[in-house]
Protein backbone atom coordinates (compact mmCIF):
# COMPACT_ATOMS: atom_id res chain seq x y z
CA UNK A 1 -29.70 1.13 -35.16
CA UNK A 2 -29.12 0.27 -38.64
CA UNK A 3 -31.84 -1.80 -40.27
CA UNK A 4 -30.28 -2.09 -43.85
CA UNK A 5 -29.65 -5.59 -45.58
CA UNK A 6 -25.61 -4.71 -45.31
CA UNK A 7 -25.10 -2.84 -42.38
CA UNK A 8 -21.52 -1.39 -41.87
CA UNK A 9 -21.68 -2.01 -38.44
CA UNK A 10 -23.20 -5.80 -37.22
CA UNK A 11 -25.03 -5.33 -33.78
CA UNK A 12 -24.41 -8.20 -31.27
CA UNK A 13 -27.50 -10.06 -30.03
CA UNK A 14 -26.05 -9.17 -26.76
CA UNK A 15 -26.32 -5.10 -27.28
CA UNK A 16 -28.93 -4.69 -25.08
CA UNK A 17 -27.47 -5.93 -22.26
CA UNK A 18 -24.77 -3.29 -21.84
CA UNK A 19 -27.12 -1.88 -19.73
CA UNK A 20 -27.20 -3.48 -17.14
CA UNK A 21 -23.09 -4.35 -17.11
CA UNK A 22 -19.93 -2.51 -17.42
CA UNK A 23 -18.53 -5.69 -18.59
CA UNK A 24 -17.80 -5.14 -22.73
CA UNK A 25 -20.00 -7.53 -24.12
CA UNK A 26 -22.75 -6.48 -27.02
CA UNK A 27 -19.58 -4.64 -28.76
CA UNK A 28 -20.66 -5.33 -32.67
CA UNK A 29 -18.34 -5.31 -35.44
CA UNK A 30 -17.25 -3.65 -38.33
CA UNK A 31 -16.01 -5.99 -40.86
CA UNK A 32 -13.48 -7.79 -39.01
CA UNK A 33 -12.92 -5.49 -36.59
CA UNK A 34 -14.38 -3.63 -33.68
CA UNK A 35 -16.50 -0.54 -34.55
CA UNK A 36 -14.76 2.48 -34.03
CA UNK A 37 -17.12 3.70 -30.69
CA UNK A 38 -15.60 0.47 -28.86
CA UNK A 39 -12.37 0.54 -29.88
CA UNK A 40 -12.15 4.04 -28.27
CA UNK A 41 -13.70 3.61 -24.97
CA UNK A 42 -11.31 0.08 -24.88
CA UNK A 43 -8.65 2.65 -25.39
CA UNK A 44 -9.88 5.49 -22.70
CA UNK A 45 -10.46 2.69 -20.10
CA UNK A 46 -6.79 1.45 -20.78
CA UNK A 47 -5.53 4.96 -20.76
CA UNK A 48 -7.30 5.68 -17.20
CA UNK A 49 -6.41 1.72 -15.65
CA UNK A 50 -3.10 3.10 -16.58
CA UNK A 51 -2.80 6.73 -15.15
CA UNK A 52 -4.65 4.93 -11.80
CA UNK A 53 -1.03 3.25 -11.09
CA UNK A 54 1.38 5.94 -12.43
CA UNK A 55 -0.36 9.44 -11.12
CA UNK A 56 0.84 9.94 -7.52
CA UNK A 57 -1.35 10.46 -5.20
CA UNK A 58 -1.85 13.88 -3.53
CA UNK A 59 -1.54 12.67 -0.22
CA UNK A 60 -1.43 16.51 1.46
CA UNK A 61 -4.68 16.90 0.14
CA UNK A 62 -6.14 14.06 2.02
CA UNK A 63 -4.29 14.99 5.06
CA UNK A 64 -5.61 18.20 4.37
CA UNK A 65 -9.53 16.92 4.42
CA UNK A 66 -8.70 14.33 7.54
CA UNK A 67 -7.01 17.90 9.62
CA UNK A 68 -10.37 19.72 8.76
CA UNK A 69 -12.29 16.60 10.40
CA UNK A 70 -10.58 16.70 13.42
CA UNK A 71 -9.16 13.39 12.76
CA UNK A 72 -5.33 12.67 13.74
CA UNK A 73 -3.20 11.21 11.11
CA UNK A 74 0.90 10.83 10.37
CA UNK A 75 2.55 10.74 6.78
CA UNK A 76 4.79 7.60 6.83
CA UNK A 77 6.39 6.04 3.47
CA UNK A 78 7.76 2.68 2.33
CA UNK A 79 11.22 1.64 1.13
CA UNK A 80 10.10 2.09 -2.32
CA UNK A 81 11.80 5.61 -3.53
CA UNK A 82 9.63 6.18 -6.29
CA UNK A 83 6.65 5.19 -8.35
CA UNK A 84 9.47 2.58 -10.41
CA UNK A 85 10.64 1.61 -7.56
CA UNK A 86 7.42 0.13 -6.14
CA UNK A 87 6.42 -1.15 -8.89
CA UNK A 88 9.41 -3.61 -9.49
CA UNK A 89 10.04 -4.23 -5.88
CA UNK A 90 6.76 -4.90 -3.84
CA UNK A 91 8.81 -6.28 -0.96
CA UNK A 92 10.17 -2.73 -0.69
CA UNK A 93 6.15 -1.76 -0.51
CA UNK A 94 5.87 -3.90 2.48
CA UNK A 95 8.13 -2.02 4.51
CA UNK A 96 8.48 1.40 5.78
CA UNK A 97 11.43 2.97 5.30
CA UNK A 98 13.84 4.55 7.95
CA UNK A 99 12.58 7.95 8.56
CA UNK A 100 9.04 6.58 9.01
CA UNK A 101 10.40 4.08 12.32
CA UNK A 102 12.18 7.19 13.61
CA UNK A 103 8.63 9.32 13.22
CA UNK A 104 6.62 6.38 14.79
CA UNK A 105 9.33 6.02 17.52
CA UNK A 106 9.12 9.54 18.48
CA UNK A 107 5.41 9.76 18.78
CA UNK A 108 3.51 9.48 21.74
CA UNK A 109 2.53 5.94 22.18
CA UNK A 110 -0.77 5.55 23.94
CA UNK A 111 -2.85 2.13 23.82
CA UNK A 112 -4.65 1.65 20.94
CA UNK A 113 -7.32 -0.72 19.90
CA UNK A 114 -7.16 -0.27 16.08
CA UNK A 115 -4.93 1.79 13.51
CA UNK A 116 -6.33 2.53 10.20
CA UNK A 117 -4.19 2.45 7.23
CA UNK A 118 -4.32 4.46 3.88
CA UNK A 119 -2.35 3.30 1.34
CA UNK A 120 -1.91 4.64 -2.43
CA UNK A 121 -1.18 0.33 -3.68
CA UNK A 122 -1.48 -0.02 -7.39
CA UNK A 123 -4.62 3.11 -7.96
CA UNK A 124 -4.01 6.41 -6.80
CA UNK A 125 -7.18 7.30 -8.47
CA UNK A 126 -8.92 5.08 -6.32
CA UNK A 127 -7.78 5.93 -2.85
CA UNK A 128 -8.74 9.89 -4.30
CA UNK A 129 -11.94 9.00 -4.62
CA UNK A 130 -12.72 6.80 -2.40
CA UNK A 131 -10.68 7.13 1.29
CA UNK A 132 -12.04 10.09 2.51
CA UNK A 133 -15.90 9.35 2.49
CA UNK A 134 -15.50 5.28 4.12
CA UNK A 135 -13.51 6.91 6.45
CA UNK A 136 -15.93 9.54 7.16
CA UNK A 137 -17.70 6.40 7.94
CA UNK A 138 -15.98 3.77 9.77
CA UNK A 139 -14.19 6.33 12.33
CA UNK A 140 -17.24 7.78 13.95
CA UNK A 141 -18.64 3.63 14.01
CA UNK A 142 -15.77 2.64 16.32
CA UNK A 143 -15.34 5.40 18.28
CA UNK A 144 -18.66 4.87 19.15
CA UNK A 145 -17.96 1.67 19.53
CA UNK A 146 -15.03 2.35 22.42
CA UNK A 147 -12.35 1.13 20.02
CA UNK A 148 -8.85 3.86 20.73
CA UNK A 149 -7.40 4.63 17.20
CA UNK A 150 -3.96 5.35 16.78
CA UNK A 151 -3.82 8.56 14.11
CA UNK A 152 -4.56 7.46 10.58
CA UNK A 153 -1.52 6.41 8.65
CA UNK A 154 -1.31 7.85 4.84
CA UNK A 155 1.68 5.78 4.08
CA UNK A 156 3.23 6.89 0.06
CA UNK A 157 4.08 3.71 -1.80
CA UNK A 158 2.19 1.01 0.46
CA UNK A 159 1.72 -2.58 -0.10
CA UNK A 160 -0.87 -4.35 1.91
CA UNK A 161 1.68 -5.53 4.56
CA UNK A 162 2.82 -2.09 5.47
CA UNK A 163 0.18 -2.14 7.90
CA UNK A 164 1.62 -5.03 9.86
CA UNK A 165 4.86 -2.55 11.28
CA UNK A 166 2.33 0.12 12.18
CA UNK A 167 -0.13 -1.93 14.13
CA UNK A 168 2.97 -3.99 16.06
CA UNK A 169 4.26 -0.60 16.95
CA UNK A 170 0.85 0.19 18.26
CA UNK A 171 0.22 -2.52 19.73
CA UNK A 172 -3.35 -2.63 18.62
CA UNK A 173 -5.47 -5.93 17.89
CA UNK A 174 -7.03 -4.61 14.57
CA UNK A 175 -5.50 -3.50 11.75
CA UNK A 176 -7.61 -1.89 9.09
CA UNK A 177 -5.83 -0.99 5.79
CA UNK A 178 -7.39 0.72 2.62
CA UNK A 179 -5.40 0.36 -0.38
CA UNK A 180 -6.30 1.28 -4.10
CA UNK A 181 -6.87 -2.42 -6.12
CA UNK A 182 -5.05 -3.64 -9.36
CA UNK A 183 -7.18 -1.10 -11.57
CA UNK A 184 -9.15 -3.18 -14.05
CA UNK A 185 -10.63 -1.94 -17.30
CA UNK A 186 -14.21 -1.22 -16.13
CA UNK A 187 -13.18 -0.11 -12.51
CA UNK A 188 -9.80 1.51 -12.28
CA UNK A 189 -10.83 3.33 -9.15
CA UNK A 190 -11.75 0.46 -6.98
CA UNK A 191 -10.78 0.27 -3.96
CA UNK A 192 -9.79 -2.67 -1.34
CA UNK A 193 -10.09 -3.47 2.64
CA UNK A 194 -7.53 -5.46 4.41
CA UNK A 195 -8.34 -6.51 8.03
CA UNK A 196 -6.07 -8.60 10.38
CA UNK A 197 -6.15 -9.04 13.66
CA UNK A 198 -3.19 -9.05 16.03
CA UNK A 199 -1.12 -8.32 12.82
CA UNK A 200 2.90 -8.77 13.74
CA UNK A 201 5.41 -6.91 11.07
CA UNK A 202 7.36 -10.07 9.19
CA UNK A 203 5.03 -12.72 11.15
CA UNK A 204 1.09 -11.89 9.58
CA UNK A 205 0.70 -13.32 6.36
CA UNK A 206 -1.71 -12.85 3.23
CA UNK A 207 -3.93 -15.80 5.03
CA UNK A 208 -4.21 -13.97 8.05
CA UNK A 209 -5.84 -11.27 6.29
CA UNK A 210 -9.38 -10.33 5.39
CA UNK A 211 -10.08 -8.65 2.58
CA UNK A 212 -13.33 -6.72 1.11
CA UNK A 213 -12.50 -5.80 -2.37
CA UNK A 214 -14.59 -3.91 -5.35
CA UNK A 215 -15.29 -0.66 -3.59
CA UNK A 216 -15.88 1.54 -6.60
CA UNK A 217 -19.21 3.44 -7.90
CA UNK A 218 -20.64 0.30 -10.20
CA UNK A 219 -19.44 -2.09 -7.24
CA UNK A 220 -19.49 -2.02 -3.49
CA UNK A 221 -21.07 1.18 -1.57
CA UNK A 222 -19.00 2.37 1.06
CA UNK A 223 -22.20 1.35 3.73
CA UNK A 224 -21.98 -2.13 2.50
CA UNK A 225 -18.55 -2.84 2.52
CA UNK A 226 -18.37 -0.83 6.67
CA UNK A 227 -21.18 -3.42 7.28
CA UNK A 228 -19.03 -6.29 6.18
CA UNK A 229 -15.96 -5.32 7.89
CA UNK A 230 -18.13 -4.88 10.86
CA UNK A 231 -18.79 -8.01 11.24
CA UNK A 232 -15.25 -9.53 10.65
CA UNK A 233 -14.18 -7.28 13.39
CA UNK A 234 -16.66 -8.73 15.51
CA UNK A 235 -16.30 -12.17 14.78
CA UNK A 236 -12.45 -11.45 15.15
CA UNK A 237 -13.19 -10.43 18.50
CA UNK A 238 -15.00 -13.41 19.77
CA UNK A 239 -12.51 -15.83 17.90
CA UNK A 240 -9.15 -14.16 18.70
CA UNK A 241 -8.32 -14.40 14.60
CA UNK A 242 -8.65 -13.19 11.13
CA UNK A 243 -8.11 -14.39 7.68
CA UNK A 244 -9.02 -17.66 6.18
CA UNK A 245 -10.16 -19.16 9.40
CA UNK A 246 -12.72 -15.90 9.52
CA UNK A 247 -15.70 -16.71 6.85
CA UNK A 248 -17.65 -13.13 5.98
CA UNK A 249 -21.26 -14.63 6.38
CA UNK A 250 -23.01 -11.32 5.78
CA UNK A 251 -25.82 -12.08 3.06
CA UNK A 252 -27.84 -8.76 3.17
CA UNK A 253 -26.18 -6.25 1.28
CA UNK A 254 -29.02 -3.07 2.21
CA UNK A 255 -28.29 -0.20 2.98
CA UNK A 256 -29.82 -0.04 6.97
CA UNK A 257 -26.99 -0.27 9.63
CA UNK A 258 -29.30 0.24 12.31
CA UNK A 259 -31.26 -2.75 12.11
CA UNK A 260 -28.22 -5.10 12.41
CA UNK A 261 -26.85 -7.61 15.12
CA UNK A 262 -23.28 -6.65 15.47
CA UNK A 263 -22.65 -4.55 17.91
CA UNK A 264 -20.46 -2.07 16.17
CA UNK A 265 -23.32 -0.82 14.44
CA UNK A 266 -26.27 -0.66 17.52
């Protein structure tokens, strides 16, 4: 750091706390004007936020991963055509488009408890990075648990409601959709949980949801958020509902499953 009378660029008081945020505070100035180090990162963060929504995601090699697990899945898509397409029309995210009904209709139907989700939403970058190790998680924790799982939907151009369809056609009382978040400047690779209960295709709404949001690297660990959606899915259980009427009272945010109450996780 410059110590001159007239340095060229003037340090924020703030600088030092950059450490201990992503957020972009501390930047300095040159003149009137950012220095040149800050304008640049502003411009790589825009340029990744942005390539989070356009780059499709490779959904074979997820399925790919998920096969080599032993884990059952089906590739299912929305109404949305293309990238554009979803984009402009996210009622046409919401839906799944013919071919996926006649796939879902021609599988074997056994009952279900739960069906799990995995949607590309608005950051393919996220669901890339993020997917495959919660699920790595949360599968083994309810079939533990008893809970039947339909095979894990990757559904191509998803909006949150796409899992409504899948879980009616299931018939299964929880339905647990991951879905890459609105990327933001700091975090274009976070990820989000949706959980409903009893979810009905054109009936659930966003207030019969749950969500657990910020699941990135700087934000939520993929332990804590399981742990939180643990408990909404046993709270959902003993009150027959999700969503707004469903408060996520977890306060310890540690890393030690073992230790807890729910019984998802004993």
């Amino acid at each position: 750091m410059s110590h001159d009378k007239n340095p060229i660029i003037a340090y924020d008081p703030w600088h030092a706390l950059n450490q201990l945020t992503s957020a972009r505070i501390g930047l300095g100035r040159a003149g009137m004007s950012l220095p040149t180090r800050a304008n640049l990162d502003f411009q790589l963060a825009h340029a990744l936020a942005r390539d989070a929504v356009h780059i499709p995601l490779d959904f074979s090699k997820l399925a790919q991963a998920l096969e080599q697990l032993g884990y059952h899945y089906q590739r299912l898509q929305s109404q949305a055509e293309n990238q554009r397409h979803y984009l402009q029309r996210p009622d046409l995210g919401r839906c799944l488009n013919e071919h996926s009904y006649q796939a879902l209709a021609t599988s074997d139907i056994h009952p279900v408890d739960a069906v799990i989700v995995v949607a590309d939403g608005l950051s393919s970058t996220a669901i890339e990075n993020h997917a495959l190790g919660f699920l790595q998680l949360l599968v083994p924790v309810l079939t533990k648990a008893g809970y039947q799982l339909a095979p894990i939907a990757l559904v191509k151009h998803g909006r949150v409601a796409i899992g409504d369809a899948i879980a009616d056609h299931y018939k299964a009382r929880l339905c647990i959709t991951l879905i890459g978040e609105r990327p933001g400047l700091s975090s274009p690779d976070s990820m989000g949980i949706y959980f409903t209960y009893q979810a009905k295709a054109g009936v659930s709404t966003d207030a019969d949801r749950n969500c657990i949001s910020n699941i990135h690297a700087n934000g939520l660990t993929y332990e804590q958020a399981l742990k939180k959606l643990c408990y909404l899915i046993a709270g959902a259980e003993q009150l027959k509902l999700s969503g707004v009427e469903l408060k996520d009272e977890t306060t310890d945010t540690g890393l030690e499953l073992s230790g807890s109450a729910n019984f998802l996780l004993n």
